[in-house]
C-alpha atoms as a PDB file:
ATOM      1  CA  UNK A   1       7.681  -7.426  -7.445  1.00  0.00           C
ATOM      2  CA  UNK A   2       9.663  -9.010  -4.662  1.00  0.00           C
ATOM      3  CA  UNK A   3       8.490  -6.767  -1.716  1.00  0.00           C
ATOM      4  CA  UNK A   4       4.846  -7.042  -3.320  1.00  0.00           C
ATOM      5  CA  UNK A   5       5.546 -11.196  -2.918  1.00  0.00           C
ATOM      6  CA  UNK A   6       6.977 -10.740   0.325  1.00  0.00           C
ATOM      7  CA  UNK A   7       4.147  -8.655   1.637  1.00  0.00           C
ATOM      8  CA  UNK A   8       1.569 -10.996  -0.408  1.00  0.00           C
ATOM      9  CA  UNK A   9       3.193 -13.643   1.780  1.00  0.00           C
ATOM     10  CA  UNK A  10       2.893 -12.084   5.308  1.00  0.00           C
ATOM     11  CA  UNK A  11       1.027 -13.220   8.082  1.00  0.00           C
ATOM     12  CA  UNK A  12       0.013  -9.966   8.827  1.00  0.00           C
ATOM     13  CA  UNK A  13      -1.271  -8.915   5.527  1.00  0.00           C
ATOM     14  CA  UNK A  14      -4.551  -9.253   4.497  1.00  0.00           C
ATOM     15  CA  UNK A  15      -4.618  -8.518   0.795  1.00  0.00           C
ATOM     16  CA  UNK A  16      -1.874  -6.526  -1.599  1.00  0.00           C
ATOM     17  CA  UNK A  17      -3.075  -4.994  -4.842  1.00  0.00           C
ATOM     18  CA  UNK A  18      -0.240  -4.752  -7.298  1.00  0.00           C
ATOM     19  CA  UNK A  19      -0.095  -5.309 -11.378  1.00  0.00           C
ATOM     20  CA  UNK A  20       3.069  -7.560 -11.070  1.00  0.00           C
ATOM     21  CA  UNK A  21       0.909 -10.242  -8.965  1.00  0.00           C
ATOM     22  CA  UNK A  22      -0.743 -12.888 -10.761  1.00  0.00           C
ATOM     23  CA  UNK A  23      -3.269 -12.594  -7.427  1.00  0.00           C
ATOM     24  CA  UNK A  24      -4.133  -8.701  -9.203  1.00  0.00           C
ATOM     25  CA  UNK A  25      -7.685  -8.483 -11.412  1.00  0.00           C
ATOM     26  CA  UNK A  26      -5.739  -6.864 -14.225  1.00  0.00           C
ATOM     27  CA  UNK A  27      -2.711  -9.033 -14.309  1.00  0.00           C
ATOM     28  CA  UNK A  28      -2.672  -9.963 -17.620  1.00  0.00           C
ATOM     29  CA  UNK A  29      -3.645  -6.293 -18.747  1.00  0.00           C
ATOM     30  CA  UNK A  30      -0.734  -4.967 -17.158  1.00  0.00           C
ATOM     31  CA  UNK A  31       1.915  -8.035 -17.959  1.00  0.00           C
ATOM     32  CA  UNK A  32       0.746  -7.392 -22.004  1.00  0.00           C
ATOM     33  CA  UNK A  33       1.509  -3.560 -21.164  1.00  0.00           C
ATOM     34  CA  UNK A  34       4.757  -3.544 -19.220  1.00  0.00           C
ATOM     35  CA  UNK A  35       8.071  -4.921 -18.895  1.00  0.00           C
ATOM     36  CA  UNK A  36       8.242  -3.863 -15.220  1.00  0.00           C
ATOM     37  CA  UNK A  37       5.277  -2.730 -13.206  1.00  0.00           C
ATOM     38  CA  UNK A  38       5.872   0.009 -11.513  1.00  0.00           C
ATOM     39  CA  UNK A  39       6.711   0.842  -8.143  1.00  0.00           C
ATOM     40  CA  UNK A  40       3.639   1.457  -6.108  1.00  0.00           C
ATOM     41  CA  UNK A  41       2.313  -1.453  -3.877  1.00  0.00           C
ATOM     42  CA  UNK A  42      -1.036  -0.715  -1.561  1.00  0.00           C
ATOM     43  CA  UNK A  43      -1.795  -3.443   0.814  1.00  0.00           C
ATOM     44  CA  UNK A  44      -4.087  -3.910   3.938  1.00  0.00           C
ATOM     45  CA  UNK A  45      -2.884  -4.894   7.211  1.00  0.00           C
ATOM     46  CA  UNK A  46      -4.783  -7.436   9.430  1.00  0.00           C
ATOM     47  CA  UNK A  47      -6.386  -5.546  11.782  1.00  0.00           C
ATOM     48  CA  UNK A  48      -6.881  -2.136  12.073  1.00  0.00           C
ATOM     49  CA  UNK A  49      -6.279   1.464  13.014  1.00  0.00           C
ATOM     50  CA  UNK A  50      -4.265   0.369  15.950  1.00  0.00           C
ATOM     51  CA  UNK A  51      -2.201  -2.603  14.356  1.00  0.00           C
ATOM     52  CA  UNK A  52      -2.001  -0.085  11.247  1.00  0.00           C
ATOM     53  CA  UNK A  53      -0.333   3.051  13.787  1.00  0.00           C
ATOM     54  CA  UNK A  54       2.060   0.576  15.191  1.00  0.00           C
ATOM     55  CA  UNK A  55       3.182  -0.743  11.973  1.00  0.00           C
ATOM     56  CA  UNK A  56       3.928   2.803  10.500  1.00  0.00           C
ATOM     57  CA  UNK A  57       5.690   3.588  13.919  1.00  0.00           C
ATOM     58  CA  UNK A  58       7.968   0.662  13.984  1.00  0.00           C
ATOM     59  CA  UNK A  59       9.347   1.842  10.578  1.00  0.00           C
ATOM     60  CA  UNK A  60      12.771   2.078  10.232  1.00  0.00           C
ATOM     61  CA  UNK A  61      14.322   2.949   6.583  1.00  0.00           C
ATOM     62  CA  UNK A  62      10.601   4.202   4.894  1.00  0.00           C
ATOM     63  CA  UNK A  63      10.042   7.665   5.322  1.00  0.00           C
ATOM     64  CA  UNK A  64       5.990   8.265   6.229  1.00  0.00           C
ATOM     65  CA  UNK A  65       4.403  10.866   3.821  1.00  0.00           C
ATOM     66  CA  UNK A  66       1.333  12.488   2.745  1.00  0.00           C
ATOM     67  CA  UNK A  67       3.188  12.806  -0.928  1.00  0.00           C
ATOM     68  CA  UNK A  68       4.482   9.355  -2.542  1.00  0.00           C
ATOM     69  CA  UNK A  69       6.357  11.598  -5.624  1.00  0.00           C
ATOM     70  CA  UNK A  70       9.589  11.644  -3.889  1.00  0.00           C
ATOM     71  CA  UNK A  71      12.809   9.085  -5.859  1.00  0.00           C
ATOM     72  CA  UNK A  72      12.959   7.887  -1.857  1.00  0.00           C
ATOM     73  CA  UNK A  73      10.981   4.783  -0.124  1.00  0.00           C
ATOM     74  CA  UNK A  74       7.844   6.950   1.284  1.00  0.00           C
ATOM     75  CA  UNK A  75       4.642   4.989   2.959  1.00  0.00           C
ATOM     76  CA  UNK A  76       1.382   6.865   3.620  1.00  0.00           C
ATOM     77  CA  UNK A  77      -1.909   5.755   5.816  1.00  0.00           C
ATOM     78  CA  UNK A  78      -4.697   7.052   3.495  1.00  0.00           C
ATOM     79  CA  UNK A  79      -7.359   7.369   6.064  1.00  0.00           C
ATOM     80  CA  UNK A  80      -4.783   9.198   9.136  1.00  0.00           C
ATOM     81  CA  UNK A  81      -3.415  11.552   6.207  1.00  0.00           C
ATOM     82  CA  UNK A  82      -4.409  12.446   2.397  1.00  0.00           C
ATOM     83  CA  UNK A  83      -8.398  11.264   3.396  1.00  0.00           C
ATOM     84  CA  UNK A  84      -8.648  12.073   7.700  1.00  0.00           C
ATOM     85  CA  UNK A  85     -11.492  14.820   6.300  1.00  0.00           C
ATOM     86  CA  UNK A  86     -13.315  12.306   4.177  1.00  0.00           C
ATOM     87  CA  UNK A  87     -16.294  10.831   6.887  1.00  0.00           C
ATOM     88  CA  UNK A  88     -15.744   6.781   7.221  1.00  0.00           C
ATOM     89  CA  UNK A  89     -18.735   5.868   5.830  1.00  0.00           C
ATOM     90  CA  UNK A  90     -17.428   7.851   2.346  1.00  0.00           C
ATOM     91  CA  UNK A  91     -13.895   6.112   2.755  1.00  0.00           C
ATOM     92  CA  UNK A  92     -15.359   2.865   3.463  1.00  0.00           C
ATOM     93  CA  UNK A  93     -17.200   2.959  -0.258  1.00  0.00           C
ATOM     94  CA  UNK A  94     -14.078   4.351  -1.571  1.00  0.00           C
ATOM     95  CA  UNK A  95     -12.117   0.702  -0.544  1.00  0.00           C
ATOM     96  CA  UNK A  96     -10.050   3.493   1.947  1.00  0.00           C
ATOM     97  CA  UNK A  97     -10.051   1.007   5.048  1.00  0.00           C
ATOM     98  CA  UNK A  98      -8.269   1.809   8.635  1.00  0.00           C
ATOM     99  CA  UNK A  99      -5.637  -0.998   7.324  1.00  0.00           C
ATOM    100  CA  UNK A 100      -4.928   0.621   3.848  1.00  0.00           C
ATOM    101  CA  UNK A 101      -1.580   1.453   3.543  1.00  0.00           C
ATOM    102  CA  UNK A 102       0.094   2.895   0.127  1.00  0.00           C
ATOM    103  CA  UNK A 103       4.058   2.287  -0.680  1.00  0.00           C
ATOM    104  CA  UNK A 104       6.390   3.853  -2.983  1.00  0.00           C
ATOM    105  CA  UNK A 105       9.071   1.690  -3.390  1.00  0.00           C
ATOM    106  CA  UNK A 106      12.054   4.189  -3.521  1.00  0.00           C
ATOM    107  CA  UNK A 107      15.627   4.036  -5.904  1.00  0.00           C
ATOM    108  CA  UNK A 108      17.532   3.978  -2.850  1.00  0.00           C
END
């Protein structure tokens, strides 16, 4: 939940979608369900492709992924990896934006 505040709190960030923000749609939902909420954050950069590359390449202690089921911090870019063959109109009704970017918050 801190990293998801911190992030929520950014200059740079646009919007962050995670249960253990009272900003999320299904805050309550998930506060009445768990005691911790989990540790997947996706957020969207301001900007886009090209504020979104840079970002991921500036990365220092997150490892970049196409998998998030590793135990360590790994970060993916939706529409550069797991959805590059989807065509942008199809990812752009699917909420996968140039500026989507999907964290798994590691044990490390």
């Amino acid at each position: 939940t801190v990293l998801a505040k911190l992030l929520e709190n950014s200059t740079k960030v646009e919007k962050v979608m995670y249960p253990g923000l009272p900003s999320h749609p299904q805050h309550e939902v998930a506060s009445k369900q768990m005691t911790c909420f989990g540790g997947m954050i996706t957020f969207f950069l301001k900007g886009g492709l090209e504020q979104s590359k840079q970002f991921l390449t500036n990365l220092k202690y997150v490892t970049l992924a196409e998998s998030l089921g590793g135990i360590e911090s790994l970060i993916e870019h939706p529409a550069l990896m797991t959805h590059t063959s989807v065509p942008a109109e199809q990812r752009a009704a699917l909420g996968i934006s140039d500026s989507l970017i999907r964290f798994s918050v590691g044990i490390e």
